[in-house]
N, C-alpha and C. Protein backbone atom coordinates (compact mmCIF):
# COMPACT_ATOMS: atom_id res chain seq x y z
N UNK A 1 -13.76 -5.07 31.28
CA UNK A 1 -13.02 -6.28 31.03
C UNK A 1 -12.94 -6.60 29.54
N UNK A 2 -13.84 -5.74 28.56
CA UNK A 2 -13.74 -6.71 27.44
C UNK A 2 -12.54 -6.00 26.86
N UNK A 3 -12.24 -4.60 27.25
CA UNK A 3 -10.92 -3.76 26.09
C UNK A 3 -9.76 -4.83 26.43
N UNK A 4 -9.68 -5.74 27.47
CA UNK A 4 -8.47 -6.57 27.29
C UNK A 4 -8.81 -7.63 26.25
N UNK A 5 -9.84 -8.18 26.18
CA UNK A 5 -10.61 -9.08 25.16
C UNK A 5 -9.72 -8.55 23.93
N UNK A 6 -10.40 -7.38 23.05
CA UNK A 6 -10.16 -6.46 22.31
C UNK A 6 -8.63 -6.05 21.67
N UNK A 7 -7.66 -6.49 23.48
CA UNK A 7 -6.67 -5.77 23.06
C UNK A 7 -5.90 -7.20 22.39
N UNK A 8 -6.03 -8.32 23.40
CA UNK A 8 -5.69 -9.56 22.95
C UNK A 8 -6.02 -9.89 21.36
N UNK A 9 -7.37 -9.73 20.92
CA UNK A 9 -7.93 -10.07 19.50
C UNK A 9 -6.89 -9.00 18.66
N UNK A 10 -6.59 -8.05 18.71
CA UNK A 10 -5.81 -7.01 18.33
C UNK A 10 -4.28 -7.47 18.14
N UNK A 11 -3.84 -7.75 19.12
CA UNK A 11 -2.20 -8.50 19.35
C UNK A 11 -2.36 -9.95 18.14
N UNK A 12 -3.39 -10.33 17.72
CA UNK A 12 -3.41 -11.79 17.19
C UNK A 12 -3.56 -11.05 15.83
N UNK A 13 -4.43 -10.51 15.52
CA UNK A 13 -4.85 -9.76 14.03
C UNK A 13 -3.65 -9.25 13.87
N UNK A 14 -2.68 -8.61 14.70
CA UNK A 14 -1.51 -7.85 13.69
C UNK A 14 -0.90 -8.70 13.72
N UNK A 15 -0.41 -9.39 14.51
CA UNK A 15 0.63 -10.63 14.22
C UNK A 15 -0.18 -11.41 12.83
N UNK A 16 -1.14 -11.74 12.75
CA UNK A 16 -1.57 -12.77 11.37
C UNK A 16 -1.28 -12.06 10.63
N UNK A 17 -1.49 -10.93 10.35
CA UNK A 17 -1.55 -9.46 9.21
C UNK A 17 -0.01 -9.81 8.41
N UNK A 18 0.78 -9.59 9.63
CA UNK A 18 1.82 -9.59 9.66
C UNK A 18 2.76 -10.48 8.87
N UNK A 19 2.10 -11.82 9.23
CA UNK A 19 2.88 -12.92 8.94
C UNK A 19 2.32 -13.17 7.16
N UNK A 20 1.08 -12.65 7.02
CA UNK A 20 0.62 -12.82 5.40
C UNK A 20 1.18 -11.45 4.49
N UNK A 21 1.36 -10.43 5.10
CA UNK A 21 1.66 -9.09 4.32
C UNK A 21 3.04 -9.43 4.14
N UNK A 22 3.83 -9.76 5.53
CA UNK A 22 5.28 -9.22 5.28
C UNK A 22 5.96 -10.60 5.87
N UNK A 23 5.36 -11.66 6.42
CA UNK A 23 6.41 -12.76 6.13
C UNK A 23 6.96 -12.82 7.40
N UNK A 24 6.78 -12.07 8.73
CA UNK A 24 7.16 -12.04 9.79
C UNK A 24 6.22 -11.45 10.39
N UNK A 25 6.61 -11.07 11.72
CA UNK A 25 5.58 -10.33 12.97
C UNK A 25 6.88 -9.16 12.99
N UNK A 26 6.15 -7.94 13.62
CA UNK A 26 6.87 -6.83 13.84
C UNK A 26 7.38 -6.59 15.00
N UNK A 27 7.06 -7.27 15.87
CA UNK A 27 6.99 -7.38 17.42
C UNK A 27 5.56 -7.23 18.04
N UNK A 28 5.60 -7.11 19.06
CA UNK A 28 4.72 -6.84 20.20
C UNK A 28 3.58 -5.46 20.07
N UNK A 29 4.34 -4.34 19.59
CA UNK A 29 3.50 -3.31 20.19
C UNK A 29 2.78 -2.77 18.90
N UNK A 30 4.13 -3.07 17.56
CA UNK A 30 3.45 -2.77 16.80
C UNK A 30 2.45 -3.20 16.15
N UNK A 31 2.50 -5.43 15.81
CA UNK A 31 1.60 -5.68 16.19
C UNK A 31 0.37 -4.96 16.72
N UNK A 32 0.26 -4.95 17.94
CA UNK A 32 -0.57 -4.58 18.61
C UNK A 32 -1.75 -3.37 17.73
N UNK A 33 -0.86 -2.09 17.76
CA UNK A 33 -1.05 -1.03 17.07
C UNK A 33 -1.82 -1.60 15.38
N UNK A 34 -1.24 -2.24 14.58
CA UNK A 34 -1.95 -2.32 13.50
C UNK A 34 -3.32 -3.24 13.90
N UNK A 35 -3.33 -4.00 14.69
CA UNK A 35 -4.42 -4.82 14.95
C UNK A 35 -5.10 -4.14 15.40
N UNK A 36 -5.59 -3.18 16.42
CA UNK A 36 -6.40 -2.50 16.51
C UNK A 36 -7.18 -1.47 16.07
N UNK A 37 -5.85 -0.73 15.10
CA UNK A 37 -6.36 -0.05 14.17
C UNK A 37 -7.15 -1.18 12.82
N UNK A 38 -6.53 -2.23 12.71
CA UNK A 38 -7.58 -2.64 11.43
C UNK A 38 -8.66 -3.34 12.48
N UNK A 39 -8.46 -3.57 13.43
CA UNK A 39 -10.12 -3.98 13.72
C UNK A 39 -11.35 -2.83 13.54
N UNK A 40 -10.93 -1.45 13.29
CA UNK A 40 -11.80 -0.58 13.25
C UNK A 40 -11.45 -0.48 11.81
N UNK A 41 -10.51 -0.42 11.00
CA UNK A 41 -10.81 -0.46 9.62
C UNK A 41 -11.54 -1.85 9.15
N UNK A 42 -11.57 -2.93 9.65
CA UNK A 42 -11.86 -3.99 9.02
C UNK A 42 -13.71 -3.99 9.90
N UNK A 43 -13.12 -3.88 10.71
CA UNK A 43 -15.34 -3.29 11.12
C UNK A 43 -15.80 -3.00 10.09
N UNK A 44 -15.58 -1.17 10.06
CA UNK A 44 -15.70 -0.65 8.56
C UNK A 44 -15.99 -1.59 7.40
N UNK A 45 -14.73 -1.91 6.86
CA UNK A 45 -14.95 -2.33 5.35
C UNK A 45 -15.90 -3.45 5.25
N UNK A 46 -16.30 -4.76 6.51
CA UNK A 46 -16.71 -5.61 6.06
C UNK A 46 -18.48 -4.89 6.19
N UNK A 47 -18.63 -3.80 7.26
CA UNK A 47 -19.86 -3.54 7.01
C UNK A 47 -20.26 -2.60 5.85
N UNK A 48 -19.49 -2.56 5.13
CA UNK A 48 -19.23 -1.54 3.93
C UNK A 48 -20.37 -2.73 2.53
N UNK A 49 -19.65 -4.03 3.43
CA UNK A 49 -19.89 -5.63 2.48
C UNK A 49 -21.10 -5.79 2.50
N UNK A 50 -22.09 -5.43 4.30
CA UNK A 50 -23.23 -5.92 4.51
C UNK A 50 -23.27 -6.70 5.53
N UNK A 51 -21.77 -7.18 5.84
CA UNK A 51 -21.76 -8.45 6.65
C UNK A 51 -21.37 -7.59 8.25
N UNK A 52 -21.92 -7.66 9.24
CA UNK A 52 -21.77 -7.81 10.29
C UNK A 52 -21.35 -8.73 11.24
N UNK A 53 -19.69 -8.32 11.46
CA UNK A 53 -19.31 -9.43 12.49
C UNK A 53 -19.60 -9.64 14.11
N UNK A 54 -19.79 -10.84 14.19
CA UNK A 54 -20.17 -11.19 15.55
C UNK A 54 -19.12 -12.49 16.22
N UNK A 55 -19.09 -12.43 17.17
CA UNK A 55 -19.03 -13.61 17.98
C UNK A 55 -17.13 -13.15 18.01
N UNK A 56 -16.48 -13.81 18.48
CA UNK A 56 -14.84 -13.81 18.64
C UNK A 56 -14.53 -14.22 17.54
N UNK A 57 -14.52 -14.95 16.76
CA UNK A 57 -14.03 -15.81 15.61
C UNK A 57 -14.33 -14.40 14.25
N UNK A 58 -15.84 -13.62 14.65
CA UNK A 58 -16.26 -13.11 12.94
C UNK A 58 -15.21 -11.73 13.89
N UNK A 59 -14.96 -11.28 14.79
CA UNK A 59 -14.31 -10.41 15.13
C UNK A 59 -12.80 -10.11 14.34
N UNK A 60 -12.23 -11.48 14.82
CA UNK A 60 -10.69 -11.65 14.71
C UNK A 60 -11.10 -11.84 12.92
N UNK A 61 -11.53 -11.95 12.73
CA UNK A 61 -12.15 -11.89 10.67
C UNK A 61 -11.68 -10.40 10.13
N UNK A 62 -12.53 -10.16 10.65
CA UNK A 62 -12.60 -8.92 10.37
C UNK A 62 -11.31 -7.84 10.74
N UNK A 63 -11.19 -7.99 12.11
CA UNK A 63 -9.73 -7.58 12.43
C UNK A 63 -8.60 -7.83 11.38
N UNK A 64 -8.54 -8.90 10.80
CA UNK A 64 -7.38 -9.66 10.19
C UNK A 64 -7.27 -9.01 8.85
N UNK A 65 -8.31 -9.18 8.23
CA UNK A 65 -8.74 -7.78 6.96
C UNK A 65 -8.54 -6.64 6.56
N UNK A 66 -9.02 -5.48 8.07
CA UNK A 66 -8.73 -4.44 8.22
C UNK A 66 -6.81 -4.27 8.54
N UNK A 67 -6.48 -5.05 9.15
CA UNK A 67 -4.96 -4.99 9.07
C UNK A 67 -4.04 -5.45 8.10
N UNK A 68 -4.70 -6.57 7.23
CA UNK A 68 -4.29 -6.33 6.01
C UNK A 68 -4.21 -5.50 5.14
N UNK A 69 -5.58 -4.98 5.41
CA UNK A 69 -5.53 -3.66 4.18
C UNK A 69 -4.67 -2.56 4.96
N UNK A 70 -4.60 -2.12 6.19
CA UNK A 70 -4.03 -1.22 6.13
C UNK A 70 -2.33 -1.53 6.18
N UNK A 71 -2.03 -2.95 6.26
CA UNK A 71 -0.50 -2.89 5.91
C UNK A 71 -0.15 -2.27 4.59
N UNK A 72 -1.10 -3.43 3.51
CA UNK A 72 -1.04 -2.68 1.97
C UNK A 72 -0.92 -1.43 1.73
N UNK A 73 -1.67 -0.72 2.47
CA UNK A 73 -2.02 0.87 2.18
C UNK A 73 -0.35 1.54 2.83
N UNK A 74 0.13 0.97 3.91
CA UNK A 74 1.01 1.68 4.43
C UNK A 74 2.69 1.21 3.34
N UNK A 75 2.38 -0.23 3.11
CA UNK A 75 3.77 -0.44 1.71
C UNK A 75 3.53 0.08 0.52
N UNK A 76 2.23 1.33 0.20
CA UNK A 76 2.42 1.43 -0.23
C UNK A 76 2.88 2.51 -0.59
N UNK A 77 3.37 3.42 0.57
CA UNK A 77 3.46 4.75 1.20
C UNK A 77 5.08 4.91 1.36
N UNK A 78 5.62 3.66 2.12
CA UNK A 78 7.42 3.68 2.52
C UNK A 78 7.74 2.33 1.57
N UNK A 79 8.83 3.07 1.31
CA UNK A 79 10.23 2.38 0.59
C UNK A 79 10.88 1.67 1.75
N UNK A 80 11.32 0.52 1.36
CA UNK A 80 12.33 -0.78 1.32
C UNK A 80 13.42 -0.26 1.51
N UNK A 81 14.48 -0.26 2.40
CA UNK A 81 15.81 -0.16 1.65
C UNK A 81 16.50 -1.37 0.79
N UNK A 82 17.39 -1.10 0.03
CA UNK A 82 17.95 -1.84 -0.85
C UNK A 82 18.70 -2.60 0.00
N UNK A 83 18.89 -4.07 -0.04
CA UNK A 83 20.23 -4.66 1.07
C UNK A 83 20.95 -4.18 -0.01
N UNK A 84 21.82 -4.23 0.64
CA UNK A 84 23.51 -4.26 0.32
C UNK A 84 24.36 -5.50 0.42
N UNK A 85 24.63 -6.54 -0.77
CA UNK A 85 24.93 -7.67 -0.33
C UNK A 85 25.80 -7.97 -1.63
């Protein structure tokens, strides 16, 4: 029961990620996808800090982190297209 826990905390971390990196949400899945992947990068880095998260709240912390950084890491990989306007 908890990987739905997990997957939910995941769906919320990429959407926040989302809305501070790039100003919108990506949808649903991808969401999804970066939130879970930074909850295991943001595990990582904050125990990298010392700090060990606990409880739902230091979870979605940490989640939110790790998907930040890995948005950064990924703009900084693909190009923008130019509008045309």
């Amino acid at each position: 029961m908890y990987w739905l826990w997990y997957l939910l905390i995941g769906l919320v971390a990429g959407w926040l990620a989302n809305l501070i990196v790039r100003g919108s949400g990506s949808g649903l899945i991808v969401n999804l996808i970066v939130g879970i992947i930074g909850g295991f990068l943001g595990g990582w880095l904050v125990g990298l800090m010392g700090w060990i998260p606990t409880g739902t709240f230091g979870t979605l912390i940490a989640s939110v982190v790790g998907a930040i950084v890995l948005l950064l890491i990924v703009s900084l990989f693909t190009r923008r297209k130019p509008s045309n306007q």
